[in-house]
N, C-alpha and C. Protein backbone atom coordinates (compact mmCIF):
# COMPACT_ATOMS: atom_id res chain seq x y z
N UNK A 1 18.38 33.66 4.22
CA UNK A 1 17.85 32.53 3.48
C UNK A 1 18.19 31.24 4.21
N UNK A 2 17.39 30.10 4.69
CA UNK A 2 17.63 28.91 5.21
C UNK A 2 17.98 28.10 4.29
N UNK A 3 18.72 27.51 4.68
CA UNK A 3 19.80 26.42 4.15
C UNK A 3 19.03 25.30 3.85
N UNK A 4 19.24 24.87 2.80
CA UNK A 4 18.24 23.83 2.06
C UNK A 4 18.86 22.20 2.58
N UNK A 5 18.97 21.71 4.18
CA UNK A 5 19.13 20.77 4.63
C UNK A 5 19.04 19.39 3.31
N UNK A 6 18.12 18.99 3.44
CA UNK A 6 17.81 18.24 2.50
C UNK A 6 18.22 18.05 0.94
N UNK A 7 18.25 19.23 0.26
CA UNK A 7 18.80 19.09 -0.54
C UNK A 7 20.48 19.09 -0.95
N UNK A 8 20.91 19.55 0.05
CA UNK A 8 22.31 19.29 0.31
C UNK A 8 22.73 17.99 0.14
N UNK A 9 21.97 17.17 1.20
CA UNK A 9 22.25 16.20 1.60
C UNK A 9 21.81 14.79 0.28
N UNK A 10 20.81 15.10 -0.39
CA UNK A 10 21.12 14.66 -1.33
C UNK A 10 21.76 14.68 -2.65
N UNK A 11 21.84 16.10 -2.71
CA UNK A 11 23.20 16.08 -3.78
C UNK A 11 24.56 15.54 -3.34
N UNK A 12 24.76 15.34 -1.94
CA UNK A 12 25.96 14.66 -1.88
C UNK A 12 26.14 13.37 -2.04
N UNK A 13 24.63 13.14 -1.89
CA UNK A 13 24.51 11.33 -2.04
C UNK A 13 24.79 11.09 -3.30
N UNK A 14 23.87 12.39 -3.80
CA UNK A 14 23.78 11.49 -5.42
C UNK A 14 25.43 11.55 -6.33
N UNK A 15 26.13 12.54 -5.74
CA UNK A 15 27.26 12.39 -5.88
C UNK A 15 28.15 11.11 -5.61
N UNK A 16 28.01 10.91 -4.55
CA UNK A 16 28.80 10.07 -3.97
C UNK A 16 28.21 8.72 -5.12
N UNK A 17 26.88 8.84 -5.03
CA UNK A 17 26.48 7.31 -5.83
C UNK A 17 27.44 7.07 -7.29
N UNK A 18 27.79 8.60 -7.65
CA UNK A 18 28.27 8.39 -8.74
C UNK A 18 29.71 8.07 -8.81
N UNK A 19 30.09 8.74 -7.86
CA UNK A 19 32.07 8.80 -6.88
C UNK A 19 32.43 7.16 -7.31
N UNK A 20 31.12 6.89 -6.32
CA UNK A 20 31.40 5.95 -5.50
C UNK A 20 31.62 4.17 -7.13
N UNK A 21 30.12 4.31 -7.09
CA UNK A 21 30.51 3.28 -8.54
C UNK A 21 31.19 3.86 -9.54
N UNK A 22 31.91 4.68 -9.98
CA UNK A 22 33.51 5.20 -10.95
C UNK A 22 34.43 4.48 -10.11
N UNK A 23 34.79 4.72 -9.15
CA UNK A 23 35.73 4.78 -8.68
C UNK A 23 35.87 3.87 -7.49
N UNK A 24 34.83 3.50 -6.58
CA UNK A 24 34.93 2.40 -5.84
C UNK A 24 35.33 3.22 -4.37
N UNK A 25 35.24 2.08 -3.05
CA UNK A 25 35.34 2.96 -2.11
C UNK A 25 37.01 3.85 -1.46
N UNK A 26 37.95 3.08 -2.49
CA UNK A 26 39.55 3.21 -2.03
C UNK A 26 39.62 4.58 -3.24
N UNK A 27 38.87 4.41 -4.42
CA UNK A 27 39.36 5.41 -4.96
C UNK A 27 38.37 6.55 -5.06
N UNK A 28 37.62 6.66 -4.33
CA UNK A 28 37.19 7.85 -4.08
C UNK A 28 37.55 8.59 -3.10
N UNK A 29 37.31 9.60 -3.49
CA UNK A 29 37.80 11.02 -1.90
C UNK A 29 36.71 11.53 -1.99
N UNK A 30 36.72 12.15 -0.43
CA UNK A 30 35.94 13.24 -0.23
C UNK A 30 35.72 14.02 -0.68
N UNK A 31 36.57 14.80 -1.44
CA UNK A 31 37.39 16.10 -2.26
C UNK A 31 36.44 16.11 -3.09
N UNK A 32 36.31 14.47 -4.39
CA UNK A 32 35.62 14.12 -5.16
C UNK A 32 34.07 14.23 -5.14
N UNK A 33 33.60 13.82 -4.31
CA UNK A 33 32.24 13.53 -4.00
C UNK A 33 31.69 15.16 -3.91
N UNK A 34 32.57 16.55 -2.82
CA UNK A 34 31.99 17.28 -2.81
C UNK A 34 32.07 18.39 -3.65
N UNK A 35 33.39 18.52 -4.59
CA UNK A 35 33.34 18.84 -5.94
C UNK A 35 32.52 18.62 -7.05
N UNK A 36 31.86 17.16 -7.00
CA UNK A 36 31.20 17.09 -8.21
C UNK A 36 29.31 17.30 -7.48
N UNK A 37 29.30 17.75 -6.02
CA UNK A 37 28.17 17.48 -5.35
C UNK A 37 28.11 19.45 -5.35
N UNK A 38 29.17 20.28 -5.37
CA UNK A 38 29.34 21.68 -5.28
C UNK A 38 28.75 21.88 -4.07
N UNK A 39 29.16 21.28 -3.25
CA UNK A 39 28.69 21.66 -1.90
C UNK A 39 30.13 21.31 -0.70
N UNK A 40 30.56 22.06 0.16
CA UNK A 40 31.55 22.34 1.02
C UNK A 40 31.99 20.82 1.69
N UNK A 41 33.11 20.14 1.55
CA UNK A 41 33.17 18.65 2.32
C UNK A 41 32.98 19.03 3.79
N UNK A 42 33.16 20.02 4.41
CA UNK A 42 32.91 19.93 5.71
C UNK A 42 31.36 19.58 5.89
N UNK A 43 30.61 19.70 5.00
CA UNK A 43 29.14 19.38 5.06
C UNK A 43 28.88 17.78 4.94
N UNK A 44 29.48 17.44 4.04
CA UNK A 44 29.71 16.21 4.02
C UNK A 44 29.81 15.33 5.61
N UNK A 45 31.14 16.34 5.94
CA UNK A 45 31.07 15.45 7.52
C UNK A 45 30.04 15.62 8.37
N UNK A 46 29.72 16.59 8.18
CA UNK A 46 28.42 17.02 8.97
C UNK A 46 27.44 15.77 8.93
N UNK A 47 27.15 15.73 7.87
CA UNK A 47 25.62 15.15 8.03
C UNK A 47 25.52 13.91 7.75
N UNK A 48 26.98 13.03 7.13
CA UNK A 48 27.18 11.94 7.59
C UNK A 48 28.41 11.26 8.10
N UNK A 49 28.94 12.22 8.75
CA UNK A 49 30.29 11.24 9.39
C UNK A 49 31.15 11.36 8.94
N UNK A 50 31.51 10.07 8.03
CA UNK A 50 32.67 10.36 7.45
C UNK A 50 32.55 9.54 5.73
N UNK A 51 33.49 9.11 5.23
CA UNK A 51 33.08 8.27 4.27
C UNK A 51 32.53 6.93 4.14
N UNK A 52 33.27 6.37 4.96
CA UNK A 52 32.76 4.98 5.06
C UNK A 52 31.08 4.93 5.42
N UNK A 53 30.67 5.99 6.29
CA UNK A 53 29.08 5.80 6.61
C UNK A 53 28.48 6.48 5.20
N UNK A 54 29.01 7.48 4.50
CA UNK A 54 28.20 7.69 3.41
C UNK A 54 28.71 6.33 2.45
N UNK A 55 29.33 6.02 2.56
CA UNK A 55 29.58 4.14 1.68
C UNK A 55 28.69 3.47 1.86
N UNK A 56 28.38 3.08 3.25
CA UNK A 56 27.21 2.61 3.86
C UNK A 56 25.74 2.88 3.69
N UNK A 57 25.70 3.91 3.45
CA UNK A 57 24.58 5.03 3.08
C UNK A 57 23.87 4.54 2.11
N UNK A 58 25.27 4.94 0.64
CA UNK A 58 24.48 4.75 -0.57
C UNK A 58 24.34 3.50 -0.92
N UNK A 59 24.76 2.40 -0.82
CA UNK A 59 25.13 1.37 -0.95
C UNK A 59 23.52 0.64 -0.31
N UNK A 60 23.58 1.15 0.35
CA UNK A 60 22.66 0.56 1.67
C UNK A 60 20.95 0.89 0.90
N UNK A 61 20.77 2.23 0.55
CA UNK A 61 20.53 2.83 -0.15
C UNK A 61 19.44 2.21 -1.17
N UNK A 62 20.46 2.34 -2.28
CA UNK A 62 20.33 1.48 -3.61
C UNK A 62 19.77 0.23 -3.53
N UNK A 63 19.91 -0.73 -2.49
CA UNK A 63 19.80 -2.13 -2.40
C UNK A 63 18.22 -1.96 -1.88
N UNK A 64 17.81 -1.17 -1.17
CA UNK A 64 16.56 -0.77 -0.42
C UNK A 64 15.38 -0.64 -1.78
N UNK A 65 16.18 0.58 -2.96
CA UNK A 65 15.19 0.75 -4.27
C UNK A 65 14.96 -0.29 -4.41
N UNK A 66 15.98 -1.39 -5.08
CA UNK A 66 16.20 -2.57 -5.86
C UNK A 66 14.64 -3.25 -5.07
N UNK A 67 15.03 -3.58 -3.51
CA UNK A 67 14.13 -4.35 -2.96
C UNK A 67 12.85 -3.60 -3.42
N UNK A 68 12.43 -2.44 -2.91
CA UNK A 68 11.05 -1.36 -3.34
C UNK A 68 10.61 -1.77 -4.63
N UNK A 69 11.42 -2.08 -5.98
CA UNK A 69 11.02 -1.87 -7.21
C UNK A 69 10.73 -3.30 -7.88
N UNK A 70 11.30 -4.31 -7.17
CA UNK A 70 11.50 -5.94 -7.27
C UNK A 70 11.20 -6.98 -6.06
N UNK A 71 9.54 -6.79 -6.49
CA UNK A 71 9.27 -7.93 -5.36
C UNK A 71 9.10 -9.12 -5.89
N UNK A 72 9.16 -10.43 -4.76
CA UNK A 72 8.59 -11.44 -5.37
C UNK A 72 7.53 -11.85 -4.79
N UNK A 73 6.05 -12.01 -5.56
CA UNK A 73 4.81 -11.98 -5.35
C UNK A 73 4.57 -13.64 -4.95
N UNK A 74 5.31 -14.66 -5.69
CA UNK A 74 4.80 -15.79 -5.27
C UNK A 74 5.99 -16.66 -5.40
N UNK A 75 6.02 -17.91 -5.71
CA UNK A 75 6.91 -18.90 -5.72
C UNK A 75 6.80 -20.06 -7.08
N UNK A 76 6.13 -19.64 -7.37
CA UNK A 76 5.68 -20.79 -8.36
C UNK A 76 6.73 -19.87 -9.93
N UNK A 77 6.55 -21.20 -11.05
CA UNK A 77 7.50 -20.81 -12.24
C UNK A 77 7.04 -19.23 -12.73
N UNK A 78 6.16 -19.34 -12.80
CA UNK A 78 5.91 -17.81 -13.35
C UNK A 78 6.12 -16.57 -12.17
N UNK A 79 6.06 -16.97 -11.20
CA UNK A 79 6.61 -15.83 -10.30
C UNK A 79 8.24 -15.94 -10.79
N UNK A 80 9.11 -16.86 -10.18
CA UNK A 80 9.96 -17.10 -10.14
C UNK A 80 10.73 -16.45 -12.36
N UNK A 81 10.30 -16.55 -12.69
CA UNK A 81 10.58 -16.12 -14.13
C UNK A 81 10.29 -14.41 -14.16
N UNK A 82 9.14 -13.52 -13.61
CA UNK A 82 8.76 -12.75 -13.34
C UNK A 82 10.01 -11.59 -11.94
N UNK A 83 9.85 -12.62 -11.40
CA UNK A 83 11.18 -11.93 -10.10
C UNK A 83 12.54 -11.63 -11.34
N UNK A 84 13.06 -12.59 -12.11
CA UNK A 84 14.36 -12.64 -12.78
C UNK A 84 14.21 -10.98 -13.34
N UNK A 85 13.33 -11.23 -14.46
CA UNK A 85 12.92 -9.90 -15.51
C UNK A 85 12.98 -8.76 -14.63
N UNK A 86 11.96 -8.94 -13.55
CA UNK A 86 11.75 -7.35 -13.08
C UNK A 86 13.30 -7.30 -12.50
N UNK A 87 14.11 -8.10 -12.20
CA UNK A 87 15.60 -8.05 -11.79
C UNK A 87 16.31 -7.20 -12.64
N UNK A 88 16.21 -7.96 -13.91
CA UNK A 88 16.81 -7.54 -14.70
C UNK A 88 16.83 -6.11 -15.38
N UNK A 89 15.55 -5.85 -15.17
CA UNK A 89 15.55 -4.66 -15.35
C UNK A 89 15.57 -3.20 -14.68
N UNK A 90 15.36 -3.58 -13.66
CA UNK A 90 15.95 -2.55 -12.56
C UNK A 90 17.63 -2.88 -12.75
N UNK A 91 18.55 -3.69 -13.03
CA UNK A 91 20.14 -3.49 -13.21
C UNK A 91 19.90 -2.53 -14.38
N UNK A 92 19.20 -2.98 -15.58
CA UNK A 92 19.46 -2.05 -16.68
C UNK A 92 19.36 -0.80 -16.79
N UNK A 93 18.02 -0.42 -15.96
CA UNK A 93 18.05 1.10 -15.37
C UNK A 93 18.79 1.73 -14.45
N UNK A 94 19.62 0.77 -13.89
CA UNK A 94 20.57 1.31 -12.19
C UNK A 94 21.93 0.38 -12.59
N UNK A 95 22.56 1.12 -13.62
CA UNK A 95 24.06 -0.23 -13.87
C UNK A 95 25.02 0.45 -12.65
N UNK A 96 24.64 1.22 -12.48
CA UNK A 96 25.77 1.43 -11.04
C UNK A 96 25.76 0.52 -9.77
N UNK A 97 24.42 0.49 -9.76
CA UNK A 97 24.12 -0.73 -8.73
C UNK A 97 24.98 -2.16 -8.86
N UNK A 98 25.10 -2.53 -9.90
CA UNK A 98 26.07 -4.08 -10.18
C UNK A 98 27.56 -2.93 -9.79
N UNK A 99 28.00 -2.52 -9.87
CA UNK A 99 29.19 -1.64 -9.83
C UNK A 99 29.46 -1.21 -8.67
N UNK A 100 28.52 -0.89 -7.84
CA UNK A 100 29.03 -1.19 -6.10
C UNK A 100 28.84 -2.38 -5.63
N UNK A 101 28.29 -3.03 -5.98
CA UNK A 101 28.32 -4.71 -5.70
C UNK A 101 29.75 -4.99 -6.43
N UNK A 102 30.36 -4.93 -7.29
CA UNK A 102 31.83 -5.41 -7.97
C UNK A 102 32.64 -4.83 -6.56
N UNK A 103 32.47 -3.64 -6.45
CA UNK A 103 33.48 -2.41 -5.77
C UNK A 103 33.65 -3.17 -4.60
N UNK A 104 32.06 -2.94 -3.83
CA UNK A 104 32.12 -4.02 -2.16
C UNK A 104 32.82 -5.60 -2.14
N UNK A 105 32.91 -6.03 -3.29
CA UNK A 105 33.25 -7.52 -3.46
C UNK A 105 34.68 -7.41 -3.29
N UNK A 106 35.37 -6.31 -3.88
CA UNK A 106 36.79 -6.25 -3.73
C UNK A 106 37.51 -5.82 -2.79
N UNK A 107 36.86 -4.81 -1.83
CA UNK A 107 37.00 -4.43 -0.72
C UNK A 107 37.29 -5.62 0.94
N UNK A 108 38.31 -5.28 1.21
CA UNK A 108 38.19 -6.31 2.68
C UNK A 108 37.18 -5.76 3.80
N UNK A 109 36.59 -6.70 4.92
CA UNK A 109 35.75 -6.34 5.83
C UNK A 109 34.53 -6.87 5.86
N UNK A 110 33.42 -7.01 6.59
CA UNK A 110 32.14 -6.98 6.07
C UNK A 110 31.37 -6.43 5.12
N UNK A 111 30.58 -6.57 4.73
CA UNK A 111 29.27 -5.76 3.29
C UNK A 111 28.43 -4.74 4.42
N UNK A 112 28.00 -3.97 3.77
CA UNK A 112 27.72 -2.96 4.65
C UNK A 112 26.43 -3.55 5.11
N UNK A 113 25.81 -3.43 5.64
CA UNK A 113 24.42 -3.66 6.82
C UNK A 113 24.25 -5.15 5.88
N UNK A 114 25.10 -5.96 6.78
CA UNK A 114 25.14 -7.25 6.47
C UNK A 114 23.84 -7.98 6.69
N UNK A 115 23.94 -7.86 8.06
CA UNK A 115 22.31 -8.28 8.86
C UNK A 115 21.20 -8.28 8.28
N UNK A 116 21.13 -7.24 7.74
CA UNK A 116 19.68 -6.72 7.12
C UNK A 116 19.59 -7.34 5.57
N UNK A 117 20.92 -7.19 5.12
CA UNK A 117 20.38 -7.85 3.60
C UNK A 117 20.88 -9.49 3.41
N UNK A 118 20.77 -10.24 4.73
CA UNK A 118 21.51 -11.33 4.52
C UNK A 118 19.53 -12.12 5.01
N UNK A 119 19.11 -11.55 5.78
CA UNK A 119 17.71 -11.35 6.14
C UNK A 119 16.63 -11.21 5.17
N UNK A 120 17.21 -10.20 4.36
CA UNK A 120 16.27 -9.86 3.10
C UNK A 120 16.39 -11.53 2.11
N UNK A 121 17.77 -11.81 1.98
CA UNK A 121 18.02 -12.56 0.82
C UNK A 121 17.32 -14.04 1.84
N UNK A 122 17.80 -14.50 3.05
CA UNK A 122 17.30 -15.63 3.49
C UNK A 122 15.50 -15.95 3.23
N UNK A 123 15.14 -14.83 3.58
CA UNK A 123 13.39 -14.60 3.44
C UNK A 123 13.13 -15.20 2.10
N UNK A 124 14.00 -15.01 0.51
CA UNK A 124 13.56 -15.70 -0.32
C UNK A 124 14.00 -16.65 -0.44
N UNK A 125 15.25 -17.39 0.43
CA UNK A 125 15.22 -18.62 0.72
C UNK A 125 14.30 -19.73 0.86
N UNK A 126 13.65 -19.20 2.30
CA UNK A 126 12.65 -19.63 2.72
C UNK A 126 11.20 -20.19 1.87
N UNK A 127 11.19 -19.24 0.87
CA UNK A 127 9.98 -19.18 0.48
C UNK A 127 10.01 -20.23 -1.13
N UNK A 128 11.45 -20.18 -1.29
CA UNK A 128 11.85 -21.50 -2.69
C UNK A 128 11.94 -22.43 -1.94
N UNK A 129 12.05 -22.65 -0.43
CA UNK A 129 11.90 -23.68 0.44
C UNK A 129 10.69 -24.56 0.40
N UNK A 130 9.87 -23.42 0.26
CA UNK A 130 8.53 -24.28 0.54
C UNK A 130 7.63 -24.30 -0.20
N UNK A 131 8.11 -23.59 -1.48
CA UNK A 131 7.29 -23.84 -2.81
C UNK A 131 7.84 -25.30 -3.47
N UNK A 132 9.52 -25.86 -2.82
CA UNK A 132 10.11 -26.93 -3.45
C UNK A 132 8.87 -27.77 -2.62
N UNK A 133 8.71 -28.02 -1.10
CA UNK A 133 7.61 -28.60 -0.26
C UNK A 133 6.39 -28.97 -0.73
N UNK A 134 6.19 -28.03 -1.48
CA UNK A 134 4.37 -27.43 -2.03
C UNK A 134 4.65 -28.31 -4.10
N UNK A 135 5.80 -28.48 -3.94
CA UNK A 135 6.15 -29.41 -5.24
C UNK A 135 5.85 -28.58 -6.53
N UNK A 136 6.05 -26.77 -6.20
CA UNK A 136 6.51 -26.15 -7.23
C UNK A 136 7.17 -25.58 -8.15
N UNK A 137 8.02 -26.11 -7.30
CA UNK A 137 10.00 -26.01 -7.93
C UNK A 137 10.33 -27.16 -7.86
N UNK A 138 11.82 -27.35 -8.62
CA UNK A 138 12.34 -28.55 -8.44
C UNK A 138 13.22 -28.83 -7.23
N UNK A 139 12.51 -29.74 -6.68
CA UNK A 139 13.19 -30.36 -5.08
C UNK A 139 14.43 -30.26 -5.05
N UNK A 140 15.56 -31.12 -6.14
CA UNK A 140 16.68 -31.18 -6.00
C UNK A 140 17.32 -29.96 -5.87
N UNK A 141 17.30 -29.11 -6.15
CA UNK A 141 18.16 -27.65 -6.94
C UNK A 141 17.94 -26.70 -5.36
N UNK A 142 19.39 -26.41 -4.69
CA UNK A 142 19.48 -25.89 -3.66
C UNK A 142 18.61 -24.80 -3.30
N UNK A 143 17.93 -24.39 -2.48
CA UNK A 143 17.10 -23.04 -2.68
C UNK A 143 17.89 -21.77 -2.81
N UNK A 144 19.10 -21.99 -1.55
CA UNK A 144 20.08 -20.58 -1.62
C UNK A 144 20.53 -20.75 -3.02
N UNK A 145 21.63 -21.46 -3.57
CA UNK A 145 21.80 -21.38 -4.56
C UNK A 145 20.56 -20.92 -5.79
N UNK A 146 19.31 -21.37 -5.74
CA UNK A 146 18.60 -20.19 -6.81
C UNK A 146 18.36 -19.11 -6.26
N UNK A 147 18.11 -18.74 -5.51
CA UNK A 147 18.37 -17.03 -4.86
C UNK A 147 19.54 -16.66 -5.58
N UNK A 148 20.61 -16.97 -5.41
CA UNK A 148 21.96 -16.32 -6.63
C UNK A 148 22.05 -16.19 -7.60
N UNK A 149 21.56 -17.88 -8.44
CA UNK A 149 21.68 -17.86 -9.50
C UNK A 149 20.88 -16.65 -10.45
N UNK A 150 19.42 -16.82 -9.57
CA UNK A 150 18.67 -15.82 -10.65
C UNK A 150 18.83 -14.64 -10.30
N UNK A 151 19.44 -14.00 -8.92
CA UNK A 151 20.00 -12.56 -9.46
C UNK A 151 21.32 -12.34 -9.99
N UNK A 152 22.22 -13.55 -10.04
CA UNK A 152 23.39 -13.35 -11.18
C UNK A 152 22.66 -13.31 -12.53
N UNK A 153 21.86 -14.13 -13.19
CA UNK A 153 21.20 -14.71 -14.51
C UNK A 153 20.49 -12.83 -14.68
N UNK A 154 20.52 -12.25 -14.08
CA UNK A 154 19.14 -11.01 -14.22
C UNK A 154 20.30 -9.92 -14.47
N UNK A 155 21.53 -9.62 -13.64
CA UNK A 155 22.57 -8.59 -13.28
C UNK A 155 23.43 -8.95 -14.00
N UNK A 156 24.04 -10.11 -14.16
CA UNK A 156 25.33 -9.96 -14.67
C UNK A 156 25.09 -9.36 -16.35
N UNK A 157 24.19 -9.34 -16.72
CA UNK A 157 24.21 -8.70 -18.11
C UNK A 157 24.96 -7.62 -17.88
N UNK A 158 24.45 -6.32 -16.95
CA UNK A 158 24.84 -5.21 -17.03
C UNK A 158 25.77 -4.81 -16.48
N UNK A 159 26.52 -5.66 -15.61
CA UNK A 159 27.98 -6.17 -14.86
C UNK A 159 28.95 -6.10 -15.44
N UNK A 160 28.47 -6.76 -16.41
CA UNK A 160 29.83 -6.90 -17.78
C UNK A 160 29.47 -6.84 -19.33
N UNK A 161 29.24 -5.67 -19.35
CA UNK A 161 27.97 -5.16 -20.56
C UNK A 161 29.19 -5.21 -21.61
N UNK A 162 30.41 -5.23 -21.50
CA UNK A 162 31.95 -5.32 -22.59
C UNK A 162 31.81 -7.01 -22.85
N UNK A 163 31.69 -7.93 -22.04
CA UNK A 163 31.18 -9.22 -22.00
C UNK A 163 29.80 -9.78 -23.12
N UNK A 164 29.10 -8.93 -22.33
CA UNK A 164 27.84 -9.21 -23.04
C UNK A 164 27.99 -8.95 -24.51
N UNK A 165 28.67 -7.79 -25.01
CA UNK A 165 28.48 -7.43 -26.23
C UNK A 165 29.16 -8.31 -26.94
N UNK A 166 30.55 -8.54 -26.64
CA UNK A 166 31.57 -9.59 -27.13
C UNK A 166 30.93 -11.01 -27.55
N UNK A 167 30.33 -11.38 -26.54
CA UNK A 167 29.04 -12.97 -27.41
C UNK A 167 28.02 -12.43 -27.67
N UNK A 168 27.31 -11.81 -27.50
CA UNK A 168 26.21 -11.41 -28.37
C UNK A 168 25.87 -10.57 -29.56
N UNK A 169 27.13 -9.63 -29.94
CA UNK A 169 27.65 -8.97 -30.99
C UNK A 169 27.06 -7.32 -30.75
N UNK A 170 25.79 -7.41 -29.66
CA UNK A 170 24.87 -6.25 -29.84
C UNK A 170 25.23 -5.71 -28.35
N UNK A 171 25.41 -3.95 -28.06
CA UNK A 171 25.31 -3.54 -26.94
C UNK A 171 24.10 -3.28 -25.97
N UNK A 172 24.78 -2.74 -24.81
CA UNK A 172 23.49 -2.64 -23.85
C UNK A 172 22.07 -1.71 -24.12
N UNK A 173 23.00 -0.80 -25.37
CA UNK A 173 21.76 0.18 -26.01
C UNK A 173 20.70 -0.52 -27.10
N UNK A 174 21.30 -1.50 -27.74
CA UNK A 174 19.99 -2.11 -28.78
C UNK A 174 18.99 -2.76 -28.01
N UNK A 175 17.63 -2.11 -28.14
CA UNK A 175 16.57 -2.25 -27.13
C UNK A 175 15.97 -3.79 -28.12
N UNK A 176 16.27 -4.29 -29.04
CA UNK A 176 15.43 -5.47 -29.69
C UNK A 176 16.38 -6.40 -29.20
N UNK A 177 17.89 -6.11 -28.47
CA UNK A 177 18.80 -7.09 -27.93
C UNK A 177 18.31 -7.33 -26.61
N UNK A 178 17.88 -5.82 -26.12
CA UNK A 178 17.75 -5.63 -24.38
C UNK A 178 16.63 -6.22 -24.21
N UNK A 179 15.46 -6.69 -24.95
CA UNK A 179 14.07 -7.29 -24.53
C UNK A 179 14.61 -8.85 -24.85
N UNK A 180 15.59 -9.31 -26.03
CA UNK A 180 15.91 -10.81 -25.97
C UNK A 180 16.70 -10.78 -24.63
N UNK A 181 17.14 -10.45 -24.40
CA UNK A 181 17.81 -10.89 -23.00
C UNK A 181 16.66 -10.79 -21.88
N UNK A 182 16.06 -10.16 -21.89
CA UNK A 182 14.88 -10.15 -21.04
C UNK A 182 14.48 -11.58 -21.16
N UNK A 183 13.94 -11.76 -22.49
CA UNK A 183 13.02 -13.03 -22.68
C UNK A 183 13.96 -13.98 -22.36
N UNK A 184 14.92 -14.47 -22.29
CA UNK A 184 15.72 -15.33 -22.10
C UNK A 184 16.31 -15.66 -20.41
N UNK A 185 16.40 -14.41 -19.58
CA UNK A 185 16.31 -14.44 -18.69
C UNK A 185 15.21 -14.42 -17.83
N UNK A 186 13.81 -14.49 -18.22
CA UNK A 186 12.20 -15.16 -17.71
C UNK A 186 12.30 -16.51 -18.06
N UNK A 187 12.63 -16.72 -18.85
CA UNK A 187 12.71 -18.17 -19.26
C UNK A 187 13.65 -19.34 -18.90
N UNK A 188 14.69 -18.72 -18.79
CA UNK A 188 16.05 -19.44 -17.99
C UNK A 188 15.85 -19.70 -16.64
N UNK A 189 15.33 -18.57 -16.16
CA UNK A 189 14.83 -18.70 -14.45
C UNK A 189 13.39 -19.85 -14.58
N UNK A 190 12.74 -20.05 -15.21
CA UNK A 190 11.61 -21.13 -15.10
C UNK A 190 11.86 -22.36 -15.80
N UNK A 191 13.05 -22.43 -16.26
CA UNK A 191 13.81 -23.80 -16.50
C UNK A 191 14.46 -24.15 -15.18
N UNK A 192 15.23 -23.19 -14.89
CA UNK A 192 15.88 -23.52 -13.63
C UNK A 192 15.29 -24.20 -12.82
N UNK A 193 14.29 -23.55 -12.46
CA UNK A 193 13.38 -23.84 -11.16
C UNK A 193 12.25 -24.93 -11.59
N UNK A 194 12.39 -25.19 -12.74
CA UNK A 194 11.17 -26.10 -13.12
C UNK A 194 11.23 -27.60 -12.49
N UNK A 195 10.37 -28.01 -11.63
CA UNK A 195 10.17 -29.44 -11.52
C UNK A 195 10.42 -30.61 -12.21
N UNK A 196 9.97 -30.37 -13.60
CA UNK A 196 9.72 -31.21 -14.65
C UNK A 196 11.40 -31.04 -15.72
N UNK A 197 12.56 -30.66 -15.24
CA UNK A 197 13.58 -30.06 -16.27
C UNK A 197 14.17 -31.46 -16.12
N UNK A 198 13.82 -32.45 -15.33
CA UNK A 198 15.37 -33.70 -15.55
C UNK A 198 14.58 -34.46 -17.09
């Protein structure tokens, strides 16, 4: 019987995705990842190295969906309100994702494929650059700085979902809470960015 390459290799990922946001990259083991993946850690090394490159991997990974599932189509308030939401809701479906972002934040060293997502994030720099130009955002309001703000304003809900519940009284499961936060975070992002907010 041939060895199911592929699927190996992603049950270890999907393991690790899970290792990895529990537990972070210091407190996970190998041991871990291929115990809960039921597949041999020497395979593990096999097919990616060691840990740190499967760190790299999933991490790397995940940020790739996020980009795939959350584009931004234009620049103007309703894009810009539209980018937040669909943000927001890819964290709510992927809370592990804010959870290797916590994990990598605490970690010393570089972020894993720095280059590439420092590239990704400048590109929407650029483009609140010249919608501020085109006089569809508000001029004053840094561009990098709204690149952050509105994927903090979209993520941190599900970041600190013990947070969230504590001021808002309701958890991450009440879906008539999970669509007000939606609406509030489309709307917060097109205040932000609005021209007309002084």
């Amino acid at each position: 019987m041939a060895w199911d390459t592929d699927g190996t290799q992603r049950r270890l990922r999907d393991a690790a995705l899970v290792e990895f946001a529990e537990h972070g990259f210091e407190g996970t083991t190998v041991a871990a990842i291929a115990s809960r993946s039921g597949v041999n850690k020497e395979r593990l090394y096999r097919y990616f190295g060691d840990k740190e490159a499967l760190w790299n991997l999933v991490l790397t990974t995940e940020l790739e969906r996020l980009s795939a599932a959350v584009t931004l189509t234009g620049a103007g308030l309703d894009d810009i309100g539209e980018f937040a939401g669909a943000t927001f809701d890819y964290h709510s479906a992927h809370p592990e994702l804010g959870r290797l972002l916590q994990w990598e934040g605490l970690q010393a060293g570089p972020p894993a494929h720095a280059e590439v997502r420092t590239e990704h994030y400048r590109e929407k720099v650029a483009r609140f650059a010249a919608a501020q130009r085109d006089g569809l955002i508000d001029p004053a309001i840094d561009p990098a700085h709204l690149v952050f703000s509105l994927i903090a304003l979209a993520a941190w809900w599900q970041t600190v979902p013990q947070l969230a519940e504590m001021i808002t009284g309701a958890g991450p499961d009440d879906q008539d809470e999970r669509a007000a936060r939606r609406r509030f975070v489309v709307e917060a992002a097109r205040r932000l960015a609005s021209p007309s907010r002084r």
